[in-house]
Structures are given as structure tokens and as C-alpha cells.
N, C-alpha and C. Protein backbone atom coordinates (compact mmCIF):
# COMPACT_ATOMS: atom_id res chain seq x y z
N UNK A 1 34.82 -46.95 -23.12
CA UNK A 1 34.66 -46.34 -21.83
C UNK A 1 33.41 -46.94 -21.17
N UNK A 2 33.75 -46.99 -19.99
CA UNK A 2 32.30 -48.23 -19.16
C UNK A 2 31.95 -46.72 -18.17
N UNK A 3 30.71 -46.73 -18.32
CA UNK A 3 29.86 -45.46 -17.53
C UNK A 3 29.23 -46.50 -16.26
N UNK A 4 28.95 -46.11 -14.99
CA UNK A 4 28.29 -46.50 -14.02
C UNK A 4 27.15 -45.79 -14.23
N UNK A 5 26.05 -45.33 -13.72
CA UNK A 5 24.83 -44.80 -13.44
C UNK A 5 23.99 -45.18 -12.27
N UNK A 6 23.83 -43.96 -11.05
CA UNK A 6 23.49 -44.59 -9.94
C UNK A 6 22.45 -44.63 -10.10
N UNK A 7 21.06 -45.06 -8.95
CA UNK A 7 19.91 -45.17 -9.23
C UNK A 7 18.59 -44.49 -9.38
N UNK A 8 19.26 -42.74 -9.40
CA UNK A 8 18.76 -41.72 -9.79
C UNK A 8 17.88 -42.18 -11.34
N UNK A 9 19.35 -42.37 -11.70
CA UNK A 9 19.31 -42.33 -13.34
C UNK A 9 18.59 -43.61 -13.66
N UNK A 10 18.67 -44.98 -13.30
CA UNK A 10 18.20 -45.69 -13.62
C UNK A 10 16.95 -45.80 -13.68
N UNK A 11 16.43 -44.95 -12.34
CA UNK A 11 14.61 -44.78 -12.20
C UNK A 11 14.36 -44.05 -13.26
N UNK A 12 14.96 -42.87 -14.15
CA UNK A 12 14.51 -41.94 -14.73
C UNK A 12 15.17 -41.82 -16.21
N UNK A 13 15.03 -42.65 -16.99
CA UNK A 13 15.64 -42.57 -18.44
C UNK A 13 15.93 -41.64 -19.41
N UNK A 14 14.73 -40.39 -18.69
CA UNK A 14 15.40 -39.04 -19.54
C UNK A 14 16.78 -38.51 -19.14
N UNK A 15 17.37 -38.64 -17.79
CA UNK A 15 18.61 -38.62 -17.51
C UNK A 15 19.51 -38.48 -18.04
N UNK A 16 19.29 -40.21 -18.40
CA UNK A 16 20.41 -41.03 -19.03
C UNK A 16 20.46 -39.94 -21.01
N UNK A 17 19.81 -39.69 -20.93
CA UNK A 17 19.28 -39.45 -22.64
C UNK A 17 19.81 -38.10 -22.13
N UNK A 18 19.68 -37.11 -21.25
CA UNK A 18 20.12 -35.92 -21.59
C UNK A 18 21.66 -36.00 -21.08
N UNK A 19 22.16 -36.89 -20.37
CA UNK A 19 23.93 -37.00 -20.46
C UNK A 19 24.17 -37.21 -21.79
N UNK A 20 23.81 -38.47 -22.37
CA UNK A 20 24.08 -38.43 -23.94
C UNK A 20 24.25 -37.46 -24.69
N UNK A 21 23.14 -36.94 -24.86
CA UNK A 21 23.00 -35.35 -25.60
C UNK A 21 24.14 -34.79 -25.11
N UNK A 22 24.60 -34.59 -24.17
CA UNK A 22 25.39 -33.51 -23.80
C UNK A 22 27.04 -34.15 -24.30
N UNK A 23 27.14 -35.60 -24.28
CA UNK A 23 28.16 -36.40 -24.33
C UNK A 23 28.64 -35.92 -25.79
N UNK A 24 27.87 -35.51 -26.56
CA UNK A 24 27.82 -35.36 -27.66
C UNK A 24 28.74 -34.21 -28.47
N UNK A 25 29.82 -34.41 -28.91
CA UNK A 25 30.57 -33.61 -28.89
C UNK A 25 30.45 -32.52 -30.19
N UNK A 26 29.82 -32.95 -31.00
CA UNK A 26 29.00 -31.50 -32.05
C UNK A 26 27.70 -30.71 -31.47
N UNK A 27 27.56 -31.39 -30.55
CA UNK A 27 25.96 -30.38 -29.51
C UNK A 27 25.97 -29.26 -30.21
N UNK A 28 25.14 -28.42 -30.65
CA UNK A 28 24.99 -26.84 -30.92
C UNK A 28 24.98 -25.86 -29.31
N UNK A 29 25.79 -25.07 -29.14
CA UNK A 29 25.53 -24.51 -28.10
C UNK A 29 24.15 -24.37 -27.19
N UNK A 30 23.35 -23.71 -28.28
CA UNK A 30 22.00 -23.69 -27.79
C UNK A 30 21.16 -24.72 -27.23
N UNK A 31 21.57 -26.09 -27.85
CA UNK A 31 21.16 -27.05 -27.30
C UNK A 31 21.68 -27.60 -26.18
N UNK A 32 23.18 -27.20 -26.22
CA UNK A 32 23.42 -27.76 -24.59
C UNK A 32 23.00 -26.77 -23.69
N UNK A 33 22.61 -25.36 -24.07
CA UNK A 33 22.33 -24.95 -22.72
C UNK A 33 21.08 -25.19 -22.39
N UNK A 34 20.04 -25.28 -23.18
CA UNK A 34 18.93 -26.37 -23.28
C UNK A 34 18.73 -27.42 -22.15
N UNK A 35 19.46 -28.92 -22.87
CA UNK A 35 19.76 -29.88 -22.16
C UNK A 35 20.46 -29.29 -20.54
N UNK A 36 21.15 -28.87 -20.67
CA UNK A 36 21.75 -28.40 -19.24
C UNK A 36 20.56 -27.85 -18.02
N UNK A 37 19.83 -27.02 -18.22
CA UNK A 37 18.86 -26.56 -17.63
C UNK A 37 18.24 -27.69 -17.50
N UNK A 38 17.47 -28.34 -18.54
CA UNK A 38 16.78 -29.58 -18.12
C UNK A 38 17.48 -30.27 -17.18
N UNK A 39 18.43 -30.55 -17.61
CA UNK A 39 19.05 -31.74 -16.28
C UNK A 39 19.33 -31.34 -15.10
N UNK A 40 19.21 -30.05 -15.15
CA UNK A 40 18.92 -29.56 -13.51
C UNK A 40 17.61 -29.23 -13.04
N UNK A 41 16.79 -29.27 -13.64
CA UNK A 41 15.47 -29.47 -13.62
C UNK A 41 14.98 -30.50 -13.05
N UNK A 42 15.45 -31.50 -13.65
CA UNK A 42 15.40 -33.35 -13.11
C UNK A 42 16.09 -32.96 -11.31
N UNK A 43 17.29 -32.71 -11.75
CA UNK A 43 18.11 -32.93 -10.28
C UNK A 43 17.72 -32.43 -9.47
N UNK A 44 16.53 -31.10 -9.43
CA UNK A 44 16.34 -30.60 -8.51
C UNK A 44 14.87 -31.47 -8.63
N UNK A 45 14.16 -32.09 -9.25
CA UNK A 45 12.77 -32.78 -8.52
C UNK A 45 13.55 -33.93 -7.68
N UNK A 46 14.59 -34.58 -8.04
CA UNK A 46 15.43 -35.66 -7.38
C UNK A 46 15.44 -35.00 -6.05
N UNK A 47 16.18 -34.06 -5.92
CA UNK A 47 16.38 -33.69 -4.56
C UNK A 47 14.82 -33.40 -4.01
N UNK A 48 14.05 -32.86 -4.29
CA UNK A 48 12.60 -32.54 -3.85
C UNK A 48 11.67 -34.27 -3.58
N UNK A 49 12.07 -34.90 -4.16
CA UNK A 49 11.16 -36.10 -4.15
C UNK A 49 12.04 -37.25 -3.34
N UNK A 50 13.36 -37.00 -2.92
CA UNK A 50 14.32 -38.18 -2.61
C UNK A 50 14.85 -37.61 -1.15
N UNK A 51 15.10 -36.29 -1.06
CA UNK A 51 16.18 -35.61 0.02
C UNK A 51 15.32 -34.93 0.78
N UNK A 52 14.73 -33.60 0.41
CA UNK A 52 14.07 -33.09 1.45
C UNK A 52 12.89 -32.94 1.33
N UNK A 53 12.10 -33.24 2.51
CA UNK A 53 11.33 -32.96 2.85
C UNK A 53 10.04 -32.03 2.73
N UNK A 54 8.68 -31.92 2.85
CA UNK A 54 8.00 -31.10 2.08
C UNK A 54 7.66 -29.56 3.44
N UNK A 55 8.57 -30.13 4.84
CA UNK A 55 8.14 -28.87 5.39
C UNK A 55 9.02 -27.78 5.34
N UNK A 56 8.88 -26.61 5.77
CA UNK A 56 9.40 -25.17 5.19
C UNK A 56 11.47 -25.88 5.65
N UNK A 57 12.07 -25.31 4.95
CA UNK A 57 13.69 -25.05 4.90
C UNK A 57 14.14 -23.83 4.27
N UNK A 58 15.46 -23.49 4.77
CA UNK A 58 16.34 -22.87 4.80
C UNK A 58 16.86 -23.38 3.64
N UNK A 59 17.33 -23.24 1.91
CA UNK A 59 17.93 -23.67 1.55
C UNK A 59 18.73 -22.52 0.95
N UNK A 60 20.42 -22.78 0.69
CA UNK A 60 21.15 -22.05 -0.16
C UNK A 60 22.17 -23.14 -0.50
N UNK A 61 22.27 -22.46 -1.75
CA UNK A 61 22.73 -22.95 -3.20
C UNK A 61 24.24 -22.60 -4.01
N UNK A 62 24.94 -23.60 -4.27
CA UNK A 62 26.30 -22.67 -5.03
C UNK A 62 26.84 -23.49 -5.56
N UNK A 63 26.99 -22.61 -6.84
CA UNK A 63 28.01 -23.15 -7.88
C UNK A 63 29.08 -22.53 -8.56
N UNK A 64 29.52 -22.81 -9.21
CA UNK A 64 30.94 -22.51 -9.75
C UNK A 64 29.89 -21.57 -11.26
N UNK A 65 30.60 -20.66 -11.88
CA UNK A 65 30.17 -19.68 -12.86
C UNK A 65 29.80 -20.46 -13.99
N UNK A 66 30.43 -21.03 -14.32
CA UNK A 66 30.01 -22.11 -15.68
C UNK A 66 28.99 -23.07 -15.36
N UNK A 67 28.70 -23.73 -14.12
CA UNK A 67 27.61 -24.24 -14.05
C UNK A 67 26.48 -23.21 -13.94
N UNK A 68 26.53 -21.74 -13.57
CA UNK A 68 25.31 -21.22 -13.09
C UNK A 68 24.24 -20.44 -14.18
N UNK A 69 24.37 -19.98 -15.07
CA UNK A 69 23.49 -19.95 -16.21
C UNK A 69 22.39 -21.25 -16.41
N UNK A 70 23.12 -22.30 -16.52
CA UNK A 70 22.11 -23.48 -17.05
C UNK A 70 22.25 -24.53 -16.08
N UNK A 71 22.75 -25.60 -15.57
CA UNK A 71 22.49 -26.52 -14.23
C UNK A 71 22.14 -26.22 -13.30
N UNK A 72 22.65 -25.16 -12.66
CA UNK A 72 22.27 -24.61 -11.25
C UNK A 72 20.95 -23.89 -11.25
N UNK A 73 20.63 -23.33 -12.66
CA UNK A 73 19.70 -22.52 -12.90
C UNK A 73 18.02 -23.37 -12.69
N UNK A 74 18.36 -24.69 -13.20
CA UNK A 74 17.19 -25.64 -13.47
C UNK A 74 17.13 -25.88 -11.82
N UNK A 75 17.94 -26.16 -11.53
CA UNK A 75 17.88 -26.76 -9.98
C UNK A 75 16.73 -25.65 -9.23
N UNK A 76 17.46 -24.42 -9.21
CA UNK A 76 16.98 -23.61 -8.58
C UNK A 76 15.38 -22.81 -8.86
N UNK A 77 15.69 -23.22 -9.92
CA UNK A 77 13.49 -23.05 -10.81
C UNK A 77 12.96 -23.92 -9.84
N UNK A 78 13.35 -25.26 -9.98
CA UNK A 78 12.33 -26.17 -9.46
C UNK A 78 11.84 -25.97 -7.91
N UNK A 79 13.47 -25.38 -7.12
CA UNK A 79 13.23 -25.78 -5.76
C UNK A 79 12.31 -24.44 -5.17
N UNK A 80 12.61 -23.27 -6.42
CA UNK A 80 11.46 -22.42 -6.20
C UNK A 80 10.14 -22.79 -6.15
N UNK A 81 9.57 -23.62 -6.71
CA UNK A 81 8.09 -23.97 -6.48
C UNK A 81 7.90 -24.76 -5.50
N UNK A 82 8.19 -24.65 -4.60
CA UNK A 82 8.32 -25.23 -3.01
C UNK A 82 9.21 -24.89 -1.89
N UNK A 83 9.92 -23.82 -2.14
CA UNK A 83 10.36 -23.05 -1.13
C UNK A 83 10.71 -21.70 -1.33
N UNK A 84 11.02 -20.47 -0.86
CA UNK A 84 10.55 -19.37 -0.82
C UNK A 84 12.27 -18.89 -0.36
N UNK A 85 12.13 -19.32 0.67
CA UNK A 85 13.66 -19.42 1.71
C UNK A 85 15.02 -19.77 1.13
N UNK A 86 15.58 -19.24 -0.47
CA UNK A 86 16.80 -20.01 -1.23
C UNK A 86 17.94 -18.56 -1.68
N UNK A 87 19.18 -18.93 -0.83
CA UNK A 87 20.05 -18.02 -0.85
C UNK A 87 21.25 -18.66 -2.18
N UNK A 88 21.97 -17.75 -2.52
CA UNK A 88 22.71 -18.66 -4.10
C UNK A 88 24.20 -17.96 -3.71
N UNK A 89 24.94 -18.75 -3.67
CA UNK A 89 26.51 -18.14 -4.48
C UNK A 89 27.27 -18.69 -5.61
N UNK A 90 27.69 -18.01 -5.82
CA UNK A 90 28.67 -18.03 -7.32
C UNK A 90 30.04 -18.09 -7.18
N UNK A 91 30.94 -19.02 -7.30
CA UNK A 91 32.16 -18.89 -7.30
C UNK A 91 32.87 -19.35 -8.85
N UNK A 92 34.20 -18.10 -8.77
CA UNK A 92 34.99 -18.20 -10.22
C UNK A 92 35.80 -18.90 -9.64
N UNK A 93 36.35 -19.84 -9.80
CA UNK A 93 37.35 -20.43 -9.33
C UNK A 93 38.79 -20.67 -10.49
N UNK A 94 39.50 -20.93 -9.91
CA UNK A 94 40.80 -20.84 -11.23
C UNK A 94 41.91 -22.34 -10.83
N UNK A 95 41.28 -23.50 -11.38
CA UNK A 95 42.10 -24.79 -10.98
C UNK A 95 43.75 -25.24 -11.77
N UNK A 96 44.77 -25.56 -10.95
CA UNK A 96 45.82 -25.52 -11.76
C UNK A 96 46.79 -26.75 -10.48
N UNK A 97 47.48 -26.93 -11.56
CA UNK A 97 48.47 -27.97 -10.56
C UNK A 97 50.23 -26.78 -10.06
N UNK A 98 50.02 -26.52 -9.43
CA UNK A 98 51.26 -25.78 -8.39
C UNK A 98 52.39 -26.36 -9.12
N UNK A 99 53.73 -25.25 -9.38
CA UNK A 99 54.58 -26.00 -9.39
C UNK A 99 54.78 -27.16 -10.55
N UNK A 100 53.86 -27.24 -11.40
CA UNK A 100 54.10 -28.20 -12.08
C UNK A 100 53.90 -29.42 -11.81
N UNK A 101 53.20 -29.63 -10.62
CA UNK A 101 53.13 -31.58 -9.93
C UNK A 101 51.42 -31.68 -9.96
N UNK A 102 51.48 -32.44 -10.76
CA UNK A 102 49.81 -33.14 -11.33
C UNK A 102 49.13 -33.55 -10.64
N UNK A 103 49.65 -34.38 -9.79
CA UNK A 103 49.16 -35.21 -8.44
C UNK A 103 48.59 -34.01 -7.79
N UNK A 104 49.16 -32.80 -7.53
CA UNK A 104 48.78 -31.65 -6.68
C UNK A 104 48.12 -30.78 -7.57
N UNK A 105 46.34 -30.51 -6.87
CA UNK A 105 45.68 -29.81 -7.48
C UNK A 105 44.78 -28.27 -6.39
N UNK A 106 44.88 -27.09 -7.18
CA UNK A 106 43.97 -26.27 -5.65
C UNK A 106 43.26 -25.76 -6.96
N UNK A 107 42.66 -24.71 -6.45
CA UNK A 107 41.52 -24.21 -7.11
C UNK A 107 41.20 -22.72 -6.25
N UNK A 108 42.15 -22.07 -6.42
CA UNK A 108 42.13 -20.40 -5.61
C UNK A 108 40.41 -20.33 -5.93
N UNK A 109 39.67 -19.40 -5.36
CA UNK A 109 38.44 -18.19 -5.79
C UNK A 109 39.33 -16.87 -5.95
N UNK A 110 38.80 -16.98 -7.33
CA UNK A 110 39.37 -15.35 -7.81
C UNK A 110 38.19 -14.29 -7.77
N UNK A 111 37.10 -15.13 -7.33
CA UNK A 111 35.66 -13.99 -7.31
C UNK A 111 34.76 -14.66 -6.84
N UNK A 112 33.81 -13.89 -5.94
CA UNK A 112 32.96 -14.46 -5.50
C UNK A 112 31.33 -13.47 -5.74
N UNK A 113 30.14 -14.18 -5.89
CA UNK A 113 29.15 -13.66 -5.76
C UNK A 113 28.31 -14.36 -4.56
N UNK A 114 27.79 -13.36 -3.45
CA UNK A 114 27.31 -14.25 -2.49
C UNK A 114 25.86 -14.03 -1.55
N UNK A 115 25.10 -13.70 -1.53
CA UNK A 115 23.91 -13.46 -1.01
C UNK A 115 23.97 -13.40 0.04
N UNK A 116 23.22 -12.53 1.10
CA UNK A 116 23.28 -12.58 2.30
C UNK A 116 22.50 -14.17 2.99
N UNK A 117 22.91 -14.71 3.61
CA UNK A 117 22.09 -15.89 4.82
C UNK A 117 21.37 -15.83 5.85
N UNK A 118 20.63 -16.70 6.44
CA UNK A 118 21.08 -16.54 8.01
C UNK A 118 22.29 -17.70 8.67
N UNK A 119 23.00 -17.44 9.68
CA UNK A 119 23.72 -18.27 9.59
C UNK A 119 23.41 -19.57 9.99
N UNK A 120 22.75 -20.01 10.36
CA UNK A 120 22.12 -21.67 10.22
C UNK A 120 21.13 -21.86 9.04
N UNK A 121 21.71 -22.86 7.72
CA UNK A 121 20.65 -23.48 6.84
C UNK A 121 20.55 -24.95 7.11
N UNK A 122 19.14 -25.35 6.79
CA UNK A 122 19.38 -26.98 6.79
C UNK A 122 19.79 -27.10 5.28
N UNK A 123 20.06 -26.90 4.55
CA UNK A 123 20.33 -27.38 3.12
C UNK A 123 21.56 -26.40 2.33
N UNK A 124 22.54 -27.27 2.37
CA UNK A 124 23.63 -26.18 1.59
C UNK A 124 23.36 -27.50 0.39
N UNK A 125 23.50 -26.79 -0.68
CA UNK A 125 23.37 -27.55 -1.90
C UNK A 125 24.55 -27.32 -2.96
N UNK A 126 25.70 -27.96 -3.43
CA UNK A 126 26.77 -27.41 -4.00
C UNK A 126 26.52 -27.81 -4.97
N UNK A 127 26.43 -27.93 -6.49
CA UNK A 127 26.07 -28.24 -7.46
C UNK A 127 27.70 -27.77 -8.07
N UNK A 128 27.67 -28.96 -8.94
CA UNK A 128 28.83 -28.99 -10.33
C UNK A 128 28.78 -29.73 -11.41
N UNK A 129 28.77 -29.61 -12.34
CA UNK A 129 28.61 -30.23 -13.35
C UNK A 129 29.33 -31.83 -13.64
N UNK A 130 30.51 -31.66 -13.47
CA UNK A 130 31.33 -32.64 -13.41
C UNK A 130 32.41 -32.25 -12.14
N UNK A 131 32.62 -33.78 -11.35
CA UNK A 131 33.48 -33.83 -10.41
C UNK A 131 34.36 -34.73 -10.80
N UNK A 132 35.75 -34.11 -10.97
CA UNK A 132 36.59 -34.95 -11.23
C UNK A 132 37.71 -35.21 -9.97
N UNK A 133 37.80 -34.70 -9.23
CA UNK A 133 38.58 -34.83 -8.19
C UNK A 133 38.00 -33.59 -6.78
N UNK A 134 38.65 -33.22 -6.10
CA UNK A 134 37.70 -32.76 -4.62
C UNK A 134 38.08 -31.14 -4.89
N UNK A 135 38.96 -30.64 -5.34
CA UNK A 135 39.37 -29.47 -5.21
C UNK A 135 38.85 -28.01 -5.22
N UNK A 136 37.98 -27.92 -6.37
CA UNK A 136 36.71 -26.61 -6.64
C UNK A 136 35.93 -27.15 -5.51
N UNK A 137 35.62 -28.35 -5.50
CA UNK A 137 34.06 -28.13 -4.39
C UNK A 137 34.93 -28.23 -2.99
N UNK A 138 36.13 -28.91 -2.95
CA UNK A 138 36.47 -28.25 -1.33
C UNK A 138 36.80 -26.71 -0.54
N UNK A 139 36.99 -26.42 -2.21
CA UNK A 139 37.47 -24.90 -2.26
C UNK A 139 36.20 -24.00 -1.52
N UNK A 140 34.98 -24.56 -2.30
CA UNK A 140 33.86 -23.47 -2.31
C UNK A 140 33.15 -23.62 -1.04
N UNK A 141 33.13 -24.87 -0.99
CA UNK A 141 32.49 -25.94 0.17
C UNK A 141 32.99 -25.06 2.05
N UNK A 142 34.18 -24.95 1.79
CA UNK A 142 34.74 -24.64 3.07
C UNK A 142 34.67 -23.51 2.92
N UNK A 143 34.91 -22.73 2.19
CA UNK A 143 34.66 -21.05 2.08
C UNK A 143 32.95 -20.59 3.02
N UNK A 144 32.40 -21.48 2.42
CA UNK A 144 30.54 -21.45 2.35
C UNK A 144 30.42 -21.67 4.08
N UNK A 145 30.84 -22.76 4.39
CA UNK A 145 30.60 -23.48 5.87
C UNK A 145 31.54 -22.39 7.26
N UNK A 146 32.67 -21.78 6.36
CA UNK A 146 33.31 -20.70 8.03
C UNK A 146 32.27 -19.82 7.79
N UNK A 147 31.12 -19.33 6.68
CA UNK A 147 30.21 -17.95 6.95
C UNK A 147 28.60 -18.65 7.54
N UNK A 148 28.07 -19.86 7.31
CA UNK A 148 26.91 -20.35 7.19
C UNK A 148 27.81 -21.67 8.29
N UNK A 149 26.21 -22.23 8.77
CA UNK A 149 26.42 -23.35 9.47
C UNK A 149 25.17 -24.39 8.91
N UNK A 150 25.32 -25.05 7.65
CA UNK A 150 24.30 -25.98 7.44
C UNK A 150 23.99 -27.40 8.20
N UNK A 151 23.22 -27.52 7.93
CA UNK A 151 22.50 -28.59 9.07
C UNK A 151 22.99 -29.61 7.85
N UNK A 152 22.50 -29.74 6.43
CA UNK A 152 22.70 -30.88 5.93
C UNK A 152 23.69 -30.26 4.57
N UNK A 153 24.82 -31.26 4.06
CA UNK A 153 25.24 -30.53 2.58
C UNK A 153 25.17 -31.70 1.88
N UNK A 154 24.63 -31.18 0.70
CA UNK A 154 24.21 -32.12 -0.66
C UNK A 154 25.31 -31.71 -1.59
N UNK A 155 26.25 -32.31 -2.37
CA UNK A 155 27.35 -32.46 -3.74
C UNK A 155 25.92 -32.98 -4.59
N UNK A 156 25.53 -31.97 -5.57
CA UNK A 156 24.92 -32.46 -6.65
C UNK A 156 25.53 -32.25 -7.92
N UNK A 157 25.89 -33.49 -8.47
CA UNK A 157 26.66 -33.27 -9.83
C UNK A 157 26.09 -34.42 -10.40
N UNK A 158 25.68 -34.27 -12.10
CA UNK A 158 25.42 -35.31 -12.80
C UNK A 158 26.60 -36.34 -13.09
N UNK A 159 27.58 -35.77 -13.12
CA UNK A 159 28.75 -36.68 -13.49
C UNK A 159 30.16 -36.89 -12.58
N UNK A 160 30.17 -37.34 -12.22
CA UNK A 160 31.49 -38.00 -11.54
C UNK A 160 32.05 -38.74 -11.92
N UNK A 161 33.57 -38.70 -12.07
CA UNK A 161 34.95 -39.42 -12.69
C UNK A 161 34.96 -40.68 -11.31
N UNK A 162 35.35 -41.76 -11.79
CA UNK A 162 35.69 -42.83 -10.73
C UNK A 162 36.48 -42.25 -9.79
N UNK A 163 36.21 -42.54 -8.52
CA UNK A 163 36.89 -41.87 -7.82
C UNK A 163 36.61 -40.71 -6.55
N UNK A 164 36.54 -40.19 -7.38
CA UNK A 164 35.85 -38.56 -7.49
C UNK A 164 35.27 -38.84 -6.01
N UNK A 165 34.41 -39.34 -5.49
CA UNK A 165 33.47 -39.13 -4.38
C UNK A 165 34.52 -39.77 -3.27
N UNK A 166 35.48 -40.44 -3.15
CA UNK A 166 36.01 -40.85 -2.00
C UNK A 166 37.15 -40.22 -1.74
N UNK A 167 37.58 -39.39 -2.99
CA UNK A 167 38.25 -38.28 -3.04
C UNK A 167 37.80 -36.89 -1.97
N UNK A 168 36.78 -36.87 -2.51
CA UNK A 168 36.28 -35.80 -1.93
C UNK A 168 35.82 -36.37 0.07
N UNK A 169 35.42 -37.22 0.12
CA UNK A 169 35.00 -37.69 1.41
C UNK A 169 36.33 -37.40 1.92
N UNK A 170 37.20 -37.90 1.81
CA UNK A 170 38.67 -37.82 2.16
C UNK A 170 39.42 -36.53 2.86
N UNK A 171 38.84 -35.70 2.02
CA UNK A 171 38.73 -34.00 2.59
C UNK A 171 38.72 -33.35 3.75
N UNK A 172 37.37 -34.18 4.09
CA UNK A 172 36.76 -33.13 5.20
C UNK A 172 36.24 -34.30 6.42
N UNK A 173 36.72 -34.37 7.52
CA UNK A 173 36.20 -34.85 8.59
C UNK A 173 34.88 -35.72 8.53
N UNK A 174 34.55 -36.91 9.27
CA UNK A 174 33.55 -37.75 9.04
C UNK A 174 32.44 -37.02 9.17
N UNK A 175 31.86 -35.75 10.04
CA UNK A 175 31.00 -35.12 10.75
C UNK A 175 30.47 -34.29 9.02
N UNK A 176 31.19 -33.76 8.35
CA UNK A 176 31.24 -33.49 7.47
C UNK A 176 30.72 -34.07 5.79
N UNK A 177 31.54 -35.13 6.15
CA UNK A 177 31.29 -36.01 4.80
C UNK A 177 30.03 -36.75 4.75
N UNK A 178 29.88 -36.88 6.00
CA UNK A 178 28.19 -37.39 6.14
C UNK A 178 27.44 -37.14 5.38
């Protein structure tokens, strides 16, 4: 299997070392939730040192339930020590192919947890662990954007399947995918 690694990872070698760890298919639980937090730890100085900016924002945050204990969790430590202003949702989502046709994928919300906003943020931040195709994050993504009107949206995921990102661009209008 041939891995890409964009240049997040390349600047930052603990990265690369905590995908490994996690790649790792005897991990002890405890240790991936460990590693997991860390690597959202990283992702959120990435976003703090690469994306925004050091004056005051609006940011809110959401992920899917399985990322939010440990990835989303690190993210959201960090961006606490520099902003004050961070709203979070939680979506359960339930992904399945309709019908039986593979090619066709949705991803209902069977539950939602959601914080109040205001309705203009500059920073919607969607975090997922792995993106393998557009469906959970278009799911959550568009749910998030008819209640909130963000100025900027960030897809933060350590891992993406080939693909995956032009998949998802594909989705949603150029104004959007920006």
C-alpha cells in the first residue's frame, strides 16, 4: 500500500509516527485513545499556526461521536488556549448503501448534540478521523450551514482514502468547496 502525506506531515514527523501507531492493528485501546488525542493536539496547533489567525474568532466545531472523545477532543484543548468563542456539535450518524447498490452511499443523523451559535462564525471546523468518500461530512456539513452561516469551513481529517477530497468538492457548489 503506497501512503501520500501532505505537507502538514512532512514538516512534523511526530505525525507521521502517531498514524503509524494507530496503523497498528494490536494498539491497546488505551493507547489509541492516547495517540488519538495527541494527533488532534498536533491538528489543532496546524490549524492555529497555518489557518487562522491570532485575532479574536468565532469558532465552532463538529464531529461525528467516535471521533469526539479523543481527535476532536485534542483539537479542541488546543484551540482553547487561544480562543474563548468555540461552539461543538456531535453527530451519530448511521452510513449504509440503500437498496443494496455500493456505488450509492448516505449517512442519515440518527442524533444530534448541538450547542447554541451565533449565526455567523468565521470558522466551522468539521473534523473526522478518516474520509473515505463525502457522505458523513456532507451529511453533517449541510445540516451545520442551513442553522449557522460560516465565513470559512475547514475538513480536518488525518487520513483520507484517494479520492476522498474531490469527492467531497464535488458535493457542494464552488462558493462552498472553497
Amino acid at each position: 500500500m503506497t501512503r501520500q502525506t501532505s505537507n502538514f506531515v512532512n514538516n512534523d514527523r511526530t505525525i507521521l509516527t502517531y498514524l503509524e501507531i494507530l496503523a497498528n492493528k494490536s494498539i491497546e485501546p488505551e493507547r489509541y485513545r492516547e495517540v488519538m488525542e495527541q494527533l488532534g493536539n498536533k491538528l489543532g496547533q496546524i490549524i492555529l499556526n497555518r489557518v487562522i489567525d491570532s485575532s479574536p474568532h468565532s469558532l465552532y466545531l463538529a464531529s461525528t461521536v467516535e471521533d469526539a472523545d479523543f481527535l476532536a477532543k485534542g483539537i479542541i484543548l488546543q484551540l482553547e488556549n487561544h480562543f474563548s468563542n468555540i461552539g461543538y456539535a456531535c453527530f451519530w450518524n448511521k452510513r449504509f448503501s440503500p437498496f443494496g447498490i455500493s456505488d450509492l452511499k448516505v449517512a442519515p443523523i440518527l442524533k444530534k448534540y448541538q450547542e447554541p451559535s451565533p449565526s455567523n462564525i468565521d470558522y466551522l471546523i468539521i473534523v473526522k478521523s478518516i474520509i473515505s468518500g463525502a457522505c458523513v461530512v456532507k451529511t453533517n456539513l449541510v445540516n451545520l450551514i442551513q442553522k449557522i452561516n460560516p465565513n470559512k469551513i475547514l475538513i480536518v481529517a488525518p487520513v483520507m482514502y484517494i479520492n476522498a477530497e474531490e469527492k467531497l468538492k464535488i458535493e457542494f457548489e464552488p462558493k462552498i468547496s472553497k
